[in-house]
N, C-alpha and C. Protein backbone atom coordinates (compact mmCIF):
# COMPACT_ATOMS: atom_id res chain seq x y z
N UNK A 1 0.82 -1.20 0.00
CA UNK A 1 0.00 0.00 0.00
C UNK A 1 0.86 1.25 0.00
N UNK A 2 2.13 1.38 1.02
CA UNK A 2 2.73 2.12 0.91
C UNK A 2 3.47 2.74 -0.58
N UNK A 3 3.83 1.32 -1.29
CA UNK A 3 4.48 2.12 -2.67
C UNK A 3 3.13 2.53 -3.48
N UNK A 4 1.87 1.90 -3.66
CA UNK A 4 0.89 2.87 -4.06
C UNK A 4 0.60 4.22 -4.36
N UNK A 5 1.23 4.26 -2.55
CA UNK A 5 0.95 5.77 -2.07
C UNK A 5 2.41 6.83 -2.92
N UNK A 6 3.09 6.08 -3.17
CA UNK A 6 4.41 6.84 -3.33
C UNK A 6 4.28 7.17 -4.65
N UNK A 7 3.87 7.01 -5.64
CA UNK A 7 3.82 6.91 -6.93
C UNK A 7 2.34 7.52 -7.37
N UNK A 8 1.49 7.41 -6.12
CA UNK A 8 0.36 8.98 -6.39
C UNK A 8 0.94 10.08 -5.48
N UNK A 9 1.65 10.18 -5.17
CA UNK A 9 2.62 11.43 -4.91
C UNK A 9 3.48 11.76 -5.42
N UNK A 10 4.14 10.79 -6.22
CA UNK A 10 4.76 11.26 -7.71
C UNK A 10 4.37 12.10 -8.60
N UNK A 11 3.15 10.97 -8.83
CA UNK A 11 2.08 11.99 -10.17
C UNK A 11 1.63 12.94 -9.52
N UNK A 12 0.84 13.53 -8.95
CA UNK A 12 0.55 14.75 -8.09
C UNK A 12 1.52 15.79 -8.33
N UNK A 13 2.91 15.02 -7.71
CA UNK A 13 4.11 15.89 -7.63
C UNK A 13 4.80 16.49 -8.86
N UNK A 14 4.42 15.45 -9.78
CA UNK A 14 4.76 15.99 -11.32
C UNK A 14 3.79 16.75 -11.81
N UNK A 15 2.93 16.45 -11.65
CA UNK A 15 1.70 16.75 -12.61
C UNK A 15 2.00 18.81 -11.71
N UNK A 16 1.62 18.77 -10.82
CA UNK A 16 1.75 20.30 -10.47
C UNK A 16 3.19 20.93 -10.52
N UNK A 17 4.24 20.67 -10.82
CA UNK A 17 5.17 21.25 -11.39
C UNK A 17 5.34 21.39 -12.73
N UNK A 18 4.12 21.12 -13.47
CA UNK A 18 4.33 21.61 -14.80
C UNK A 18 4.27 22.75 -15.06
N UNK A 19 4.49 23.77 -16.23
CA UNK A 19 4.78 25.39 -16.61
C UNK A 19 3.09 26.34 -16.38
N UNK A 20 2.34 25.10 -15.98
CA UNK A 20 0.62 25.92 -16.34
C UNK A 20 -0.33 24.44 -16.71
N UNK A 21 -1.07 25.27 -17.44
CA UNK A 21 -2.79 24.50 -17.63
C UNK A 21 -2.32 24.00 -18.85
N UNK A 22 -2.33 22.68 -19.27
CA UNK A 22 -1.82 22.09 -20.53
C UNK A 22 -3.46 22.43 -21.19
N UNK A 23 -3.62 22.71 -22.74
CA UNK A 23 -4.56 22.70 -23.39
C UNK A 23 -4.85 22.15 -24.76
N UNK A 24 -5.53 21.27 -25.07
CA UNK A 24 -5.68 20.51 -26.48
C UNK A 24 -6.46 21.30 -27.27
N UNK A 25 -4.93 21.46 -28.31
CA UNK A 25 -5.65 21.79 -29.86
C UNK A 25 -6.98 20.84 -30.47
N UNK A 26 -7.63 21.97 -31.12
CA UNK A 26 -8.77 21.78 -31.80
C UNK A 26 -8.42 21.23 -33.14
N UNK A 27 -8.64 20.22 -33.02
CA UNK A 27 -8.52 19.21 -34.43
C UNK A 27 -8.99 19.01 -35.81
N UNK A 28 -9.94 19.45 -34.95
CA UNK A 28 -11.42 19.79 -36.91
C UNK A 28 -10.61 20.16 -37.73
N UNK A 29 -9.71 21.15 -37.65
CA UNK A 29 -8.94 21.62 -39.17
C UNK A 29 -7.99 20.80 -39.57
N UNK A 30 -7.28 19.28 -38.86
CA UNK A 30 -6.53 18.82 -39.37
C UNK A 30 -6.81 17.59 -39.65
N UNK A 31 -7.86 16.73 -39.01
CA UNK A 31 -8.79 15.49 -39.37
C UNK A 31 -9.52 15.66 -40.52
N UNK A 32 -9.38 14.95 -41.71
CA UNK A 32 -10.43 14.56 -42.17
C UNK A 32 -10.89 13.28 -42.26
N UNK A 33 -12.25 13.33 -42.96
CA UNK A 33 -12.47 11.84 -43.44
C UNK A 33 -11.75 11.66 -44.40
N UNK A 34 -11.10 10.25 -44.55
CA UNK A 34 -9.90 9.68 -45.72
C UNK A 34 -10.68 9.40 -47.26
N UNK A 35 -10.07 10.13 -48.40
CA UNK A 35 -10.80 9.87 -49.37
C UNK A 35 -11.31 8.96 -50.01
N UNK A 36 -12.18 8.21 -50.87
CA UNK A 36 -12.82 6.98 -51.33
C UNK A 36 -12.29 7.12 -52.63
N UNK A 37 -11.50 8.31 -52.90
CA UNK A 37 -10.85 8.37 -54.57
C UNK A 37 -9.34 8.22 -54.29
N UNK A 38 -9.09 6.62 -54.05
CA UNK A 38 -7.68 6.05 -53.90
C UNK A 38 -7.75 4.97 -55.27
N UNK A 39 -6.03 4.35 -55.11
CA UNK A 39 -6.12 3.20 -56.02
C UNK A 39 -7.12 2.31 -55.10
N UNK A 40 -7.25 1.13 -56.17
CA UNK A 40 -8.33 0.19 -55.51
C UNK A 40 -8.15 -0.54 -56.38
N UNK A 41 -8.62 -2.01 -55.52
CA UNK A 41 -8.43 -3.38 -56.47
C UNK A 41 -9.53 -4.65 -55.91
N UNK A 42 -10.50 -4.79 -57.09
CA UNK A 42 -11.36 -5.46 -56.39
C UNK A 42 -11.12 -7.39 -57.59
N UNK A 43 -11.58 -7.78 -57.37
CA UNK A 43 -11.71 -9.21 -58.25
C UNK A 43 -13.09 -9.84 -58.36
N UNK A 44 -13.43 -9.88 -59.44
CA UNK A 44 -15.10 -10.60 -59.98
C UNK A 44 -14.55 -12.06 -60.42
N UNK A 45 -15.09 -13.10 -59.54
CA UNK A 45 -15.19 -14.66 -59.88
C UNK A 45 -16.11 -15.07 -60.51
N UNK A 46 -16.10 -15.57 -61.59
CA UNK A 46 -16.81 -16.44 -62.51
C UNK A 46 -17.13 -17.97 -62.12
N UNK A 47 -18.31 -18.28 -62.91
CA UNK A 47 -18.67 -19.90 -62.81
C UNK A 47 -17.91 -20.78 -63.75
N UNK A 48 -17.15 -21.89 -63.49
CA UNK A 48 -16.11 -22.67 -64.06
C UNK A 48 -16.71 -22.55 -65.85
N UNK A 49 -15.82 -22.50 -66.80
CA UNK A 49 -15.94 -22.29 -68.02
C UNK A 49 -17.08 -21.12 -68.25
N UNK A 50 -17.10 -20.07 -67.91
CA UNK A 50 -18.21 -18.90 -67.99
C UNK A 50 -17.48 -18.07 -68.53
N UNK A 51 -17.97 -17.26 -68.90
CA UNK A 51 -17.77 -15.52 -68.93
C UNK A 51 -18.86 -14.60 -68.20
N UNK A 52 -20.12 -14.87 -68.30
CA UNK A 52 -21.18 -14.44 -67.65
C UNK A 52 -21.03 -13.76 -66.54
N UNK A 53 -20.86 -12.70 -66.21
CA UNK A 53 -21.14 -12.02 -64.64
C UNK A 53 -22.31 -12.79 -63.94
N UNK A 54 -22.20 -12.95 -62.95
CA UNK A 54 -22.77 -14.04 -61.37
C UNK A 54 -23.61 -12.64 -61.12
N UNK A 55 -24.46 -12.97 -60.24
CA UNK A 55 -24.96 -11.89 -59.63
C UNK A 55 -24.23 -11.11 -58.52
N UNK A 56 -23.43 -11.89 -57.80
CA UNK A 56 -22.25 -11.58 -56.72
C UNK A 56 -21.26 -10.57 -57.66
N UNK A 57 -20.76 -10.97 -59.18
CA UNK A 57 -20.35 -9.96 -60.11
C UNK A 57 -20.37 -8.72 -60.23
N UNK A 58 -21.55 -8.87 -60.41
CA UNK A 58 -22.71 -7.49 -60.66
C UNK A 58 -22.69 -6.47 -59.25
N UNK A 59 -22.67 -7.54 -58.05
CA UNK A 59 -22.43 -6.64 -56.88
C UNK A 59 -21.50 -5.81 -56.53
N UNK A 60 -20.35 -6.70 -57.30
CA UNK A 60 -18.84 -6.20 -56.93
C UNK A 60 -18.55 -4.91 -57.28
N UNK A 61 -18.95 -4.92 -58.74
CA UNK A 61 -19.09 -4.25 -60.02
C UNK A 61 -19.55 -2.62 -59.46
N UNK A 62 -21.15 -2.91 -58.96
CA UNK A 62 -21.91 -1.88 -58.68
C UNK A 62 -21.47 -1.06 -57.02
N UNK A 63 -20.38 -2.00 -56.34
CA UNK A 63 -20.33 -1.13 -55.33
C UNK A 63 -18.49 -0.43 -55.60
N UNK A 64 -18.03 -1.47 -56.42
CA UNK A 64 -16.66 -0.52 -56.83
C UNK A 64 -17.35 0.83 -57.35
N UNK A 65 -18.30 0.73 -58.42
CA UNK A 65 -18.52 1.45 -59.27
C UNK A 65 -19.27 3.21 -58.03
N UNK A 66 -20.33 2.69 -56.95
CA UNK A 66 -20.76 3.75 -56.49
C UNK A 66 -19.33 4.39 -55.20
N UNK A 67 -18.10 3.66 -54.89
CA UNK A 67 -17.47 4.30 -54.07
C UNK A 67 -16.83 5.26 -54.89
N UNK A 68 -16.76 5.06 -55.91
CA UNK A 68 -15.96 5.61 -56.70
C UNK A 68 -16.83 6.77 -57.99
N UNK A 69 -17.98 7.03 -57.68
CA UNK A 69 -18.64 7.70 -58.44
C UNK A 69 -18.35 8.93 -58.02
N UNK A 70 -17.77 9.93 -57.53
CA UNK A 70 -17.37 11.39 -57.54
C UNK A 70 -15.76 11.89 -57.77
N UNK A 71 -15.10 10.58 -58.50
CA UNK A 71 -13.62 10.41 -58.51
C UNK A 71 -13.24 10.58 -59.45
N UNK A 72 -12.38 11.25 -60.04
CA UNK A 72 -11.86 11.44 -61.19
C UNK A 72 -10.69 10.08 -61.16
N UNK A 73 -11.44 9.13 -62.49
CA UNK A 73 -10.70 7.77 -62.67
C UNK A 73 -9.73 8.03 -63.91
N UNK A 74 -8.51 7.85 -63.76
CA UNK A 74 -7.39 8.08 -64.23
C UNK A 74 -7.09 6.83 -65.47
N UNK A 75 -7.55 5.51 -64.48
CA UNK A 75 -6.89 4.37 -65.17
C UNK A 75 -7.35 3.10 -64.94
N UNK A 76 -7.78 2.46 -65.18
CA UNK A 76 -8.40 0.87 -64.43
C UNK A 76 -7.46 -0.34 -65.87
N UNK A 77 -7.68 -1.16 -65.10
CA UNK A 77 -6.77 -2.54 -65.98
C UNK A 77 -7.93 -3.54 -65.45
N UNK A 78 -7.78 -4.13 -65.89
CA UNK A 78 -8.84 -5.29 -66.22
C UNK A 78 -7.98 -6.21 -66.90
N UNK A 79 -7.95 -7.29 -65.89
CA UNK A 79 -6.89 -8.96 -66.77
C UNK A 79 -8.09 -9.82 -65.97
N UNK A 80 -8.35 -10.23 -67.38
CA UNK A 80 -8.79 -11.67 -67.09
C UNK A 80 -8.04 -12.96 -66.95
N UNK A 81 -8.59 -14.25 -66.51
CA UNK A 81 -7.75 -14.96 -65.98
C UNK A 81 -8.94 -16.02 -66.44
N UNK A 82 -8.27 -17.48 -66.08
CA UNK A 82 -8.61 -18.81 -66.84
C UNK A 82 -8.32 -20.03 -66.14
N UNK A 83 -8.69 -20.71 -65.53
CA UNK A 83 -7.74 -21.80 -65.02
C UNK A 83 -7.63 -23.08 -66.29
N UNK A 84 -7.01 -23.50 -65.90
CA UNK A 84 -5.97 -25.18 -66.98
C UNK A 84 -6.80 -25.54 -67.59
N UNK A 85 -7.90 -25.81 -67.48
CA UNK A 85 -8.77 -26.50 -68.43
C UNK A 85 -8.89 -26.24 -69.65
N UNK A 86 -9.10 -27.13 -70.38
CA UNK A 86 -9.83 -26.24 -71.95
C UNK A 86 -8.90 -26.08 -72.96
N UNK A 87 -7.68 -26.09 -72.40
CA UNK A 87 -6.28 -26.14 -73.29
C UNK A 87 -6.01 -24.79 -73.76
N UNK A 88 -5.05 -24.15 -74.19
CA UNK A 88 -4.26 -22.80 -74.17
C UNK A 88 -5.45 -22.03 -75.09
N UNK A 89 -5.97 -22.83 -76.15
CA UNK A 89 -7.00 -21.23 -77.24
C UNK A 89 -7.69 -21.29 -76.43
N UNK A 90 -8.73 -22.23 -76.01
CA UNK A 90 -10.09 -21.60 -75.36
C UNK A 90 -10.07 -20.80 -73.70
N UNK A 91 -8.79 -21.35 -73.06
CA UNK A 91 -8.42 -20.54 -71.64
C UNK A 91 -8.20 -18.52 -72.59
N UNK A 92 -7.47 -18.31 -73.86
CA UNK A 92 -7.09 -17.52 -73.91
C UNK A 92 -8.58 -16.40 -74.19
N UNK A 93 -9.60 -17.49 -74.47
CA UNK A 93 -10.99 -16.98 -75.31
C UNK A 93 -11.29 -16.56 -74.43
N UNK A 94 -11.79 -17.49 -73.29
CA UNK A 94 -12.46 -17.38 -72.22
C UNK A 94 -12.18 -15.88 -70.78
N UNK A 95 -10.35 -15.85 -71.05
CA UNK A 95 -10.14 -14.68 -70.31
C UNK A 95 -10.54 -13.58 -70.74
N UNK A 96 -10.12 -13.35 -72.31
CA UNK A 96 -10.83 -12.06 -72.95
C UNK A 96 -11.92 -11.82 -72.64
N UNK A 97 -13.09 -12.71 -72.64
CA UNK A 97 -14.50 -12.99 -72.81
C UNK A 97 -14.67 -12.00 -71.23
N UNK A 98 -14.15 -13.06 -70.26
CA UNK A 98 -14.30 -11.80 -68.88
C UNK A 98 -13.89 -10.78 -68.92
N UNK A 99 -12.88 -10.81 -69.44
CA UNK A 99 -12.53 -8.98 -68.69
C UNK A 99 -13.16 -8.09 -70.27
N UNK A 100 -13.14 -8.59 -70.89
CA UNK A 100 -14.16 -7.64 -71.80
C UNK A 100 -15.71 -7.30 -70.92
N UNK A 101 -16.39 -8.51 -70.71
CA UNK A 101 -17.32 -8.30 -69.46
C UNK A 101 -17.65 -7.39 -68.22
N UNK A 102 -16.53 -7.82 -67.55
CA UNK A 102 -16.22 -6.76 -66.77
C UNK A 102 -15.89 -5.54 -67.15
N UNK A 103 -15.29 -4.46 -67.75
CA UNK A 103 -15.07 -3.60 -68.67
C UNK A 103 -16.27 -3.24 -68.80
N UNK A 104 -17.29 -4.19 -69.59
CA UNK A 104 -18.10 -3.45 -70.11
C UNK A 104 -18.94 -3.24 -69.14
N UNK A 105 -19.10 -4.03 -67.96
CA UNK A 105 -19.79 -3.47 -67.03
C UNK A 105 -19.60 -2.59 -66.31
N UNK A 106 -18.31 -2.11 -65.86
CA UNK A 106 -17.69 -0.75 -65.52
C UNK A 106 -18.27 0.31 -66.16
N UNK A 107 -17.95 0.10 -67.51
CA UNK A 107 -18.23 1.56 -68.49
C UNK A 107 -20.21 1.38 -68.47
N UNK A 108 -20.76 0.87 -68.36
CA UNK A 108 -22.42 1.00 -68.41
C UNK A 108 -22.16 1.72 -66.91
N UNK A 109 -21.51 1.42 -66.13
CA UNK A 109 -21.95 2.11 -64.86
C UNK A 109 -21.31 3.28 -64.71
N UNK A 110 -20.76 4.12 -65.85
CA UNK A 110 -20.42 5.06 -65.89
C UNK A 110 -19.07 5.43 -65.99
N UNK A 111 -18.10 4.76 -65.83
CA UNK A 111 -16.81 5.23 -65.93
C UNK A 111 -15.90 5.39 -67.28
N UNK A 112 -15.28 5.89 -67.43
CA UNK A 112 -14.98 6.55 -68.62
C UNK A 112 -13.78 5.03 -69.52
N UNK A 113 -15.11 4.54 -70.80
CA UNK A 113 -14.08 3.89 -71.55
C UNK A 113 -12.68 4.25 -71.67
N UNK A 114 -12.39 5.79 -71.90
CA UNK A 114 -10.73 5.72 -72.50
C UNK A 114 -9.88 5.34 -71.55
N UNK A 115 -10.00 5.15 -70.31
CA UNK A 115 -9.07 4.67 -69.38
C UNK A 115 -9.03 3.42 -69.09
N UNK A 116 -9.39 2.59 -69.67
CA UNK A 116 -9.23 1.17 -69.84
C UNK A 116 -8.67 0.09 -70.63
N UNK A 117 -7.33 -0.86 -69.70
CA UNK A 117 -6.37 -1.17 -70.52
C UNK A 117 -7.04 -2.68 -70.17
N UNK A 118 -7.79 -3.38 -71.56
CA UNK A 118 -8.56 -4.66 -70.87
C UNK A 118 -7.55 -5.76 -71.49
N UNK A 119 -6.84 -6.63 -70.88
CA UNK A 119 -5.71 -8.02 -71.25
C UNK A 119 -6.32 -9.38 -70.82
N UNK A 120 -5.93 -10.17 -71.58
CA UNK A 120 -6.19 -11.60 -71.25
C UNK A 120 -4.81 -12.27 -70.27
N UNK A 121 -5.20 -13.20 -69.82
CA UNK A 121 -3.82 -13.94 -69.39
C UNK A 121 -3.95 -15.33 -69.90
N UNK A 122 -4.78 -16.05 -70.09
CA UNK A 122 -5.55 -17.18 -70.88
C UNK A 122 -4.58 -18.36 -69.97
N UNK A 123 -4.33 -19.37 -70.63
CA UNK A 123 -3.47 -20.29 -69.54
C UNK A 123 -2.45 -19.87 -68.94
N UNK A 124 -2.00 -18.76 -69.23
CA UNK A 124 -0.67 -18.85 -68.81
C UNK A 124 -0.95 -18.18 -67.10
N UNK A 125 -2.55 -17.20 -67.12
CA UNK A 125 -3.35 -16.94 -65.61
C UNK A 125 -3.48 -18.50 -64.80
N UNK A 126 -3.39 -19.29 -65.60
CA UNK A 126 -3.87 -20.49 -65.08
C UNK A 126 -3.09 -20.92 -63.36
N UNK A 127 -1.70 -20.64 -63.71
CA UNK A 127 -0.85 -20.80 -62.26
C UNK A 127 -0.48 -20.00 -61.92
N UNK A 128 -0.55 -20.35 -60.57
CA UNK A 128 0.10 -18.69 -59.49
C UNK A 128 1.83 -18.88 -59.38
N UNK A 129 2.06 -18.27 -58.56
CA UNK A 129 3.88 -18.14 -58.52
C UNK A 129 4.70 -19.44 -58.60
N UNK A 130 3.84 -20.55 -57.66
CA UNK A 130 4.68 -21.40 -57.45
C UNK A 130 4.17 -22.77 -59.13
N UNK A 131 3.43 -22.18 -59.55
CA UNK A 131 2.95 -22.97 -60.88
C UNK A 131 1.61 -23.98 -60.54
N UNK A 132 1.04 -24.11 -59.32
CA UNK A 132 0.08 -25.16 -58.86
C UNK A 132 -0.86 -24.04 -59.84
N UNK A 133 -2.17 -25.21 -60.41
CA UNK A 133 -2.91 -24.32 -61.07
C UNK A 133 -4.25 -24.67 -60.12
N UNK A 134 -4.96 -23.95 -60.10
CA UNK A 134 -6.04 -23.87 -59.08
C UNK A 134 -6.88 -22.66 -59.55
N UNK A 135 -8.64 -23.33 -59.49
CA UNK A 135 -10.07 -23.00 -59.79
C UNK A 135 -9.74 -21.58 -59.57
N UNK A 136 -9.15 -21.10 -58.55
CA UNK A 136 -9.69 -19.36 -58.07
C UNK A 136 -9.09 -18.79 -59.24
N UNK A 137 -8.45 -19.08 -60.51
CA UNK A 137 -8.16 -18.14 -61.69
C UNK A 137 -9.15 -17.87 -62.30
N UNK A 138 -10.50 -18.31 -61.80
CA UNK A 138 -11.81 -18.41 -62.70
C UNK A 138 -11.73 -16.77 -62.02
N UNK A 139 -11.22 -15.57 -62.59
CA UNK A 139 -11.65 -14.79 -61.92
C UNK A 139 -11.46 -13.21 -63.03
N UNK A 140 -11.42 -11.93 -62.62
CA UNK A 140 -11.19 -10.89 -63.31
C UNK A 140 -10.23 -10.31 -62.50
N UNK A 141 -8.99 -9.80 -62.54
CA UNK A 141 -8.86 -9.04 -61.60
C UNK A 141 -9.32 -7.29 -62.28
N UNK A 142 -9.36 -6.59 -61.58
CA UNK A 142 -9.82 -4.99 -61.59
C UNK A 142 -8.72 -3.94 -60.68
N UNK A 143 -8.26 -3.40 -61.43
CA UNK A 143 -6.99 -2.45 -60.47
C UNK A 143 -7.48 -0.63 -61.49
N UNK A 144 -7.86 -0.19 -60.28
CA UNK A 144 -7.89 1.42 -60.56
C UNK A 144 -7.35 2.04 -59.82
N UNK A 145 -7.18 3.14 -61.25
CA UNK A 145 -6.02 4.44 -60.03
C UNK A 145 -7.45 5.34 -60.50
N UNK A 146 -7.38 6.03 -59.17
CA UNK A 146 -8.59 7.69 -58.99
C UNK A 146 -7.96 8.14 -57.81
N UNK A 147 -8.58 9.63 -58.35
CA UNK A 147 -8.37 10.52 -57.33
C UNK A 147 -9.16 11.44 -57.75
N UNK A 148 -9.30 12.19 -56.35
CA UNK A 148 -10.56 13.29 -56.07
C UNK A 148 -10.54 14.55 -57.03
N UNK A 149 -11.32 14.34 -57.59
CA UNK A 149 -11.69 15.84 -58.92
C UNK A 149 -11.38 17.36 -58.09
């Protein structure tokens, strides 16, 4: 109990030898809310051998599309992707097929065609770094640069 006591007589003892009344700056002018017109990178998954946007697609699609509706969009890429199946032409068909998709669903929701660089990866999306090929290439990826108008 005693060292308790010694260490609120510390603080006490410090605290009133300070120069005065400490006072906190007003912050409002240097907080803001963080902008929604950053890069961003979202991914739309497809149904095995599809191109078709899913309805989960369409979601992705429509909520990239409204965070980003007061942003001046600079640039978006769009690579489609394919997994192993189907053999090298139709993986290469099939990626185009999405990210043309996607693309075009971007631009109906308003964002400006000329900034869109749309690529296939066709089998060669098929494997990740270490070469295992695996279903999740059934996918689009989506990478935009924006910033605030």
């Amino acid at each position: 109990m005693k060292r308790l006591m010694g260490f609120a007589g510390l603080a006490v003892a410090v605290g009133l030898s300070g120069c005065g009344v400490t006072r906190f700056m007003d912050r409002t002018a240097v907080v803001t809310e963080p902008s929604a017109c950053t890069a961003k990178r979202f991914e739309v998954y497809f149904a095995d051998s599809e191109a078709r946007l899913t309805e989960a697609a369409r979601q992705a699609i429509g909520m990239a599309a409204a965070q980003l509706q007061g942003c001046n969009i600079r640039k978006v890429q769009v690579l489609g992707l394919a997994d192993a199946r189907g053999g090298a032409t139709a993986n290469q068909s099939l990626s185009e097929r999405r990210a043309v998709a996607v693309a075009e669903a971007l631009t109906a929701a308003g964002w400006p065609a000329p900034v869109f660089e749309v690529e296939a990866a066709g089998e060669a999306g098929a494997a990740d770094a270490t070469g295992v090929r695996e279903p999740m290439r059934r996918r689009t990826e989506v990478l935009i640069d924006a910033i605030p108008r």
